[in-house]
PDB file of N, CA and C in Angstrom:
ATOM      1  N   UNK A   1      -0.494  16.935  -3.423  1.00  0.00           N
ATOM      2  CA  UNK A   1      -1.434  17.973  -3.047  1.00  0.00           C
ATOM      3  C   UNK A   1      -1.494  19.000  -4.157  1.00  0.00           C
ATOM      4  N   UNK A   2      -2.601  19.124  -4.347  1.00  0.00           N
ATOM      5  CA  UNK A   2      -2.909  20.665  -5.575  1.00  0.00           C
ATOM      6  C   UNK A   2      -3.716  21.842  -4.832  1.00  0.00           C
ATOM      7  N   UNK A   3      -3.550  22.845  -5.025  1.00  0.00           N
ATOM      8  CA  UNK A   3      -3.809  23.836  -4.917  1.00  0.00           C
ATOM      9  C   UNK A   3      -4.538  24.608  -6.230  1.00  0.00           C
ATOM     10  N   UNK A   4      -6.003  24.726  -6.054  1.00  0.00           N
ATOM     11  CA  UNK A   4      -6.363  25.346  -7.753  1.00  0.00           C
ATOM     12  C   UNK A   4      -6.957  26.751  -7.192  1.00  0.00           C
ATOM     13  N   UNK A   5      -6.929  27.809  -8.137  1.00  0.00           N
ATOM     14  CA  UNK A   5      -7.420  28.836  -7.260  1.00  0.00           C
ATOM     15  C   UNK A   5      -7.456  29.375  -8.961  1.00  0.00           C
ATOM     16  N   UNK A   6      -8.238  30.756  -8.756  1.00  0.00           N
ATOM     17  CA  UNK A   6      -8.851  31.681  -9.747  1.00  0.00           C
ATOM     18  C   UNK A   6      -7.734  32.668 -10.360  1.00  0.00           C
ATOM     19  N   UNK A   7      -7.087  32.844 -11.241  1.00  0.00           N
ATOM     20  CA  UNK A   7      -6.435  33.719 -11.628  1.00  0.00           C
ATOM     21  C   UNK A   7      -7.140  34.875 -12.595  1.00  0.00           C
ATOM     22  N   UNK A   8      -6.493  35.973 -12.582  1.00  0.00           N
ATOM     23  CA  UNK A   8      -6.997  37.328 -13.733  1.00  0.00           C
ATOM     24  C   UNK A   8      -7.780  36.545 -14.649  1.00  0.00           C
ATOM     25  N   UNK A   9      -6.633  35.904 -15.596  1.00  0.00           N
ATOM     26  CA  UNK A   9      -6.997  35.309 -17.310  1.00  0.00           C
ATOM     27  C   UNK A   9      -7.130  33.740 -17.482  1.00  0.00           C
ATOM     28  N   UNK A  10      -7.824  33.234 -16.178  1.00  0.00           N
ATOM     29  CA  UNK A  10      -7.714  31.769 -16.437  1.00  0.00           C
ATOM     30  C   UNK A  10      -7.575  31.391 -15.150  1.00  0.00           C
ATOM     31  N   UNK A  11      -7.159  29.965 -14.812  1.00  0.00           N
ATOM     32  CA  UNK A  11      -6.929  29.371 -13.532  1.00  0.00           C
ATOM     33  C   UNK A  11      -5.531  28.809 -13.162  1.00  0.00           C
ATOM     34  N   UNK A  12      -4.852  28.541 -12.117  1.00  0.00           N
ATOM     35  CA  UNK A  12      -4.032  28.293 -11.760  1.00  0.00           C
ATOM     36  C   UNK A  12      -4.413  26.822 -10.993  1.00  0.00           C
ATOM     37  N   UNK A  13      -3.001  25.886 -11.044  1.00  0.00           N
ATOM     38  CA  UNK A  13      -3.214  24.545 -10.250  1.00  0.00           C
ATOM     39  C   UNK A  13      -1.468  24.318  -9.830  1.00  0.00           C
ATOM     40  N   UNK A  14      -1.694  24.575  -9.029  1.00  0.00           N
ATOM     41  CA  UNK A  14      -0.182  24.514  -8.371  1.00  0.00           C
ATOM     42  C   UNK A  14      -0.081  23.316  -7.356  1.00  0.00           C
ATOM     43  N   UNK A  15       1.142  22.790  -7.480  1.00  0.00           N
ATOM     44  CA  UNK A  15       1.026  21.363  -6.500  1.00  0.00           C
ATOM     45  C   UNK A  15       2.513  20.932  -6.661  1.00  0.00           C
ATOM     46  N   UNK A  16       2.600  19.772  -5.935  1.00  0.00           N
ATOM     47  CA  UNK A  16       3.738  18.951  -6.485  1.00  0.00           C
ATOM     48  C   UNK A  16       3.865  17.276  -6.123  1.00  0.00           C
ATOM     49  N   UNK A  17       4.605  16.413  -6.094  1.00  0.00           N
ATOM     50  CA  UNK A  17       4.336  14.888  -5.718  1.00  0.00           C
ATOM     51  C   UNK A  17       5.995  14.391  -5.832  1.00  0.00           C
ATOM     52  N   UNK A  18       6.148  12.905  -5.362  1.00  0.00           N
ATOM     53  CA  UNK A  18       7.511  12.754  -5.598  1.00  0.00           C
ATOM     54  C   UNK A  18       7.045  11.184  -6.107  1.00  0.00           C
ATOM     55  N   UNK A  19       8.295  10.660  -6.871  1.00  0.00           N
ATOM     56  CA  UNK A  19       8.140  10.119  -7.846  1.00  0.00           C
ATOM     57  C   UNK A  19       9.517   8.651  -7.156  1.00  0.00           C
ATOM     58  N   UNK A  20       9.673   7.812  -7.386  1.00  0.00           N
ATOM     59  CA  UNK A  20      11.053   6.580  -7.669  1.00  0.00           C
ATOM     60  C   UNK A  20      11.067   6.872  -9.197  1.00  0.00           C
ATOM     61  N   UNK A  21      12.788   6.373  -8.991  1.00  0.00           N
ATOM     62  CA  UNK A  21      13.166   6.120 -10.407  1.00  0.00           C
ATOM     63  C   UNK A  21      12.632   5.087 -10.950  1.00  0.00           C
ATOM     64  N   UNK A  22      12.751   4.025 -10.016  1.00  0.00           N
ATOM     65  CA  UNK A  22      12.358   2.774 -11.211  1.00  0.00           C
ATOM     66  C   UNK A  22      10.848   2.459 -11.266  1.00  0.00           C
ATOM     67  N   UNK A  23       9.893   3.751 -10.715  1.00  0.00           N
ATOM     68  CA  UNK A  23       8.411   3.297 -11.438  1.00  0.00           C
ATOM     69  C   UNK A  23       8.253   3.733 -13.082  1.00  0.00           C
ATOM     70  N   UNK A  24       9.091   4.110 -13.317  1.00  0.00           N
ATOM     71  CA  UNK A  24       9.252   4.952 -14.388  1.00  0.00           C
ATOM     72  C   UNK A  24      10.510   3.792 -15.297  1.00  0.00           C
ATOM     73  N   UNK A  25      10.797   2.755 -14.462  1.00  0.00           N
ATOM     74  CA  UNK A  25      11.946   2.334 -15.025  1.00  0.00           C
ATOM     75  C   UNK A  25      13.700   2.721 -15.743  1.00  0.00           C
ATOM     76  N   UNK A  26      13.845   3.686 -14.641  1.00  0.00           N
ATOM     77  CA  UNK A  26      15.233   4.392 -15.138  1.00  0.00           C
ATOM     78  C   UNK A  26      16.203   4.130 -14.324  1.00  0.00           C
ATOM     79  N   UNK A  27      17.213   3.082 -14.790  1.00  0.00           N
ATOM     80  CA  UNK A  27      18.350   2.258 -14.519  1.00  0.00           C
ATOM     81  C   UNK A  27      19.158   3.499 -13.669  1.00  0.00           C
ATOM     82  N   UNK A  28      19.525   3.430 -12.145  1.00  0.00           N
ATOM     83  CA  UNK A  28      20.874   4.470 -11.951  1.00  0.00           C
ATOM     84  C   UNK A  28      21.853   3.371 -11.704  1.00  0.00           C
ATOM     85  N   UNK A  29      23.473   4.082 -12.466  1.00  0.00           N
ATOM     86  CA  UNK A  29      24.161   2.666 -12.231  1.00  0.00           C
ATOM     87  C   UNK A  29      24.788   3.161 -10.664  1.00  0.00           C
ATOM     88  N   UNK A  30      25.063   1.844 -10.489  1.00  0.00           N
ATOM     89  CA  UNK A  30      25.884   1.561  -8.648  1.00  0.00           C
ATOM     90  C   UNK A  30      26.680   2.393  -8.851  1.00  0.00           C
ATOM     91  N   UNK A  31      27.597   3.112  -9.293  1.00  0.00           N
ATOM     92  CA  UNK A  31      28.524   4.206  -9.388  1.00  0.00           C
ATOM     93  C   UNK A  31      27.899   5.180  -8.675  1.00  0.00           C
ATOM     94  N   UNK A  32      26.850   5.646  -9.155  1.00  0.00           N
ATOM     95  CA  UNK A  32      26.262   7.052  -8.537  1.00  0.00           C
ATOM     96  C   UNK A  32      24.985   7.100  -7.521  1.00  0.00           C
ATOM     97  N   UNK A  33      24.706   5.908  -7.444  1.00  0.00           N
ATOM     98  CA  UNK A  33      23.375   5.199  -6.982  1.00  0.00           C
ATOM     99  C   UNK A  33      23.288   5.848  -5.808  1.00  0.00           C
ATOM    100  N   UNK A  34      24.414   5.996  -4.679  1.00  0.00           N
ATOM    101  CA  UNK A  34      24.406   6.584  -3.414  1.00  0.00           C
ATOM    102  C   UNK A  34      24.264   8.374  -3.234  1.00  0.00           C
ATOM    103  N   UNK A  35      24.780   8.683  -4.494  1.00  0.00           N
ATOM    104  CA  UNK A  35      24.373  10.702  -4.853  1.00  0.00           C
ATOM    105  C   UNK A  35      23.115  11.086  -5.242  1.00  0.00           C
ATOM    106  N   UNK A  36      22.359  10.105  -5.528  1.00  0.00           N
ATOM    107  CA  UNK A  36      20.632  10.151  -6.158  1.00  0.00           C
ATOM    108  C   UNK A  36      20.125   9.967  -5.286  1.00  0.00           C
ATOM    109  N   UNK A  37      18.662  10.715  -4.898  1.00  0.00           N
ATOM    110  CA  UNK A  37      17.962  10.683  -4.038  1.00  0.00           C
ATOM    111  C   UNK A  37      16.992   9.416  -4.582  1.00  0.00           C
ATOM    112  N   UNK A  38      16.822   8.603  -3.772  1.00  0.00           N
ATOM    113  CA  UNK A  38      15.359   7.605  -3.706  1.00  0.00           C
ATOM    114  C   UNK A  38      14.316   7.788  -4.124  1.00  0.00           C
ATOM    115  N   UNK A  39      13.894   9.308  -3.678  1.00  0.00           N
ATOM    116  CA  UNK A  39      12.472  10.186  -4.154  1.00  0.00           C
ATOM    117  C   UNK A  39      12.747  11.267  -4.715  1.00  0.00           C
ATOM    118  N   UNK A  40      11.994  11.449  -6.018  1.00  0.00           N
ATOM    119  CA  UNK A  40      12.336  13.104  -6.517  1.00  0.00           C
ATOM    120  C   UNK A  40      10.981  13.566  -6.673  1.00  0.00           C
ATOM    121  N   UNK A  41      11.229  14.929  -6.005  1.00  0.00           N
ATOM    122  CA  UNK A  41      10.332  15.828  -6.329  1.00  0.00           C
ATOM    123  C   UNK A  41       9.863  16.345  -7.181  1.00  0.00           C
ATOM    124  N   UNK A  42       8.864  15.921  -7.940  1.00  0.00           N
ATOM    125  CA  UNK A  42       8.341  17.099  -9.074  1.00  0.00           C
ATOM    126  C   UNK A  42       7.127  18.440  -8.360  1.00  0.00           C
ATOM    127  N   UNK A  43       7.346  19.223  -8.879  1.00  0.00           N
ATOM    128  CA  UNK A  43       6.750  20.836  -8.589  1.00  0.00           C
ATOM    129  C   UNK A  43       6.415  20.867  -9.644  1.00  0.00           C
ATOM    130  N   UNK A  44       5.263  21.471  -9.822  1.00  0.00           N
ATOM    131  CA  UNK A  44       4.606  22.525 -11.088  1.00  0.00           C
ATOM    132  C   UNK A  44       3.859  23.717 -10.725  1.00  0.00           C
ATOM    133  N   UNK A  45       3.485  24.264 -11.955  1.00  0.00           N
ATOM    134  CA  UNK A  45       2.958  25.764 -11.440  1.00  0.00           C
ATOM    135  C   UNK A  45       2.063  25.872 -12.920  1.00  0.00           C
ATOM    136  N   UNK A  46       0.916  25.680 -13.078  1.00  0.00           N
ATOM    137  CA  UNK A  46       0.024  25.688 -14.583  1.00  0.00           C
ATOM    138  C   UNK A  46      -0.780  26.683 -14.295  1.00  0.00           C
ATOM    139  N   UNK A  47      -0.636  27.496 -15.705  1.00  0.00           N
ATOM    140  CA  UNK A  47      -1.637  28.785 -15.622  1.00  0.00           C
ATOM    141  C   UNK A  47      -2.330  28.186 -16.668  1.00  0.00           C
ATOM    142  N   UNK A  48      -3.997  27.680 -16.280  1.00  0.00           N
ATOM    143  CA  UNK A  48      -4.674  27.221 -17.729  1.00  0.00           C
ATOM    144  C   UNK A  48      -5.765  28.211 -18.398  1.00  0.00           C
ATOM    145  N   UNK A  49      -5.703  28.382 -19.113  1.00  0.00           N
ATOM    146  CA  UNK A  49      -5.969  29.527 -20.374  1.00  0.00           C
ATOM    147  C   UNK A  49      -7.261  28.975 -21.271  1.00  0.00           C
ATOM    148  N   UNK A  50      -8.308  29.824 -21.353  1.00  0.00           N
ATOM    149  CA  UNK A  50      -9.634  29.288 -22.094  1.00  0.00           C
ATOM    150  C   UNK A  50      -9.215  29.978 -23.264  1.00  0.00           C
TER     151      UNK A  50
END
């Protein structure tokens, strides 16, 4: 989900999504495999500037 809205000096797009490791292909080894979450959250916050 994004959120874009009007700022002072430009625009804002705020949102976030969650991601797997291995669509991205990043090996966790069985050691730690059970302390890593399945899904990670990415968040952002972009102030875009003309």
């Amino acid at each position: 989900m994004v959120k874009i809205s009007k700022a002072a000096n430009g625009v804002t797009a705020i949102g976030s999504f969650e991601v797997k490791p291995e669509d991205f292909d990043i090996e966790i080894s069985s050691m730690v495999r059970k302390k890593i979450a399945d899904k990670i959250k990415i968040s952002y916050n972009f102030l875009l500037v003309k």
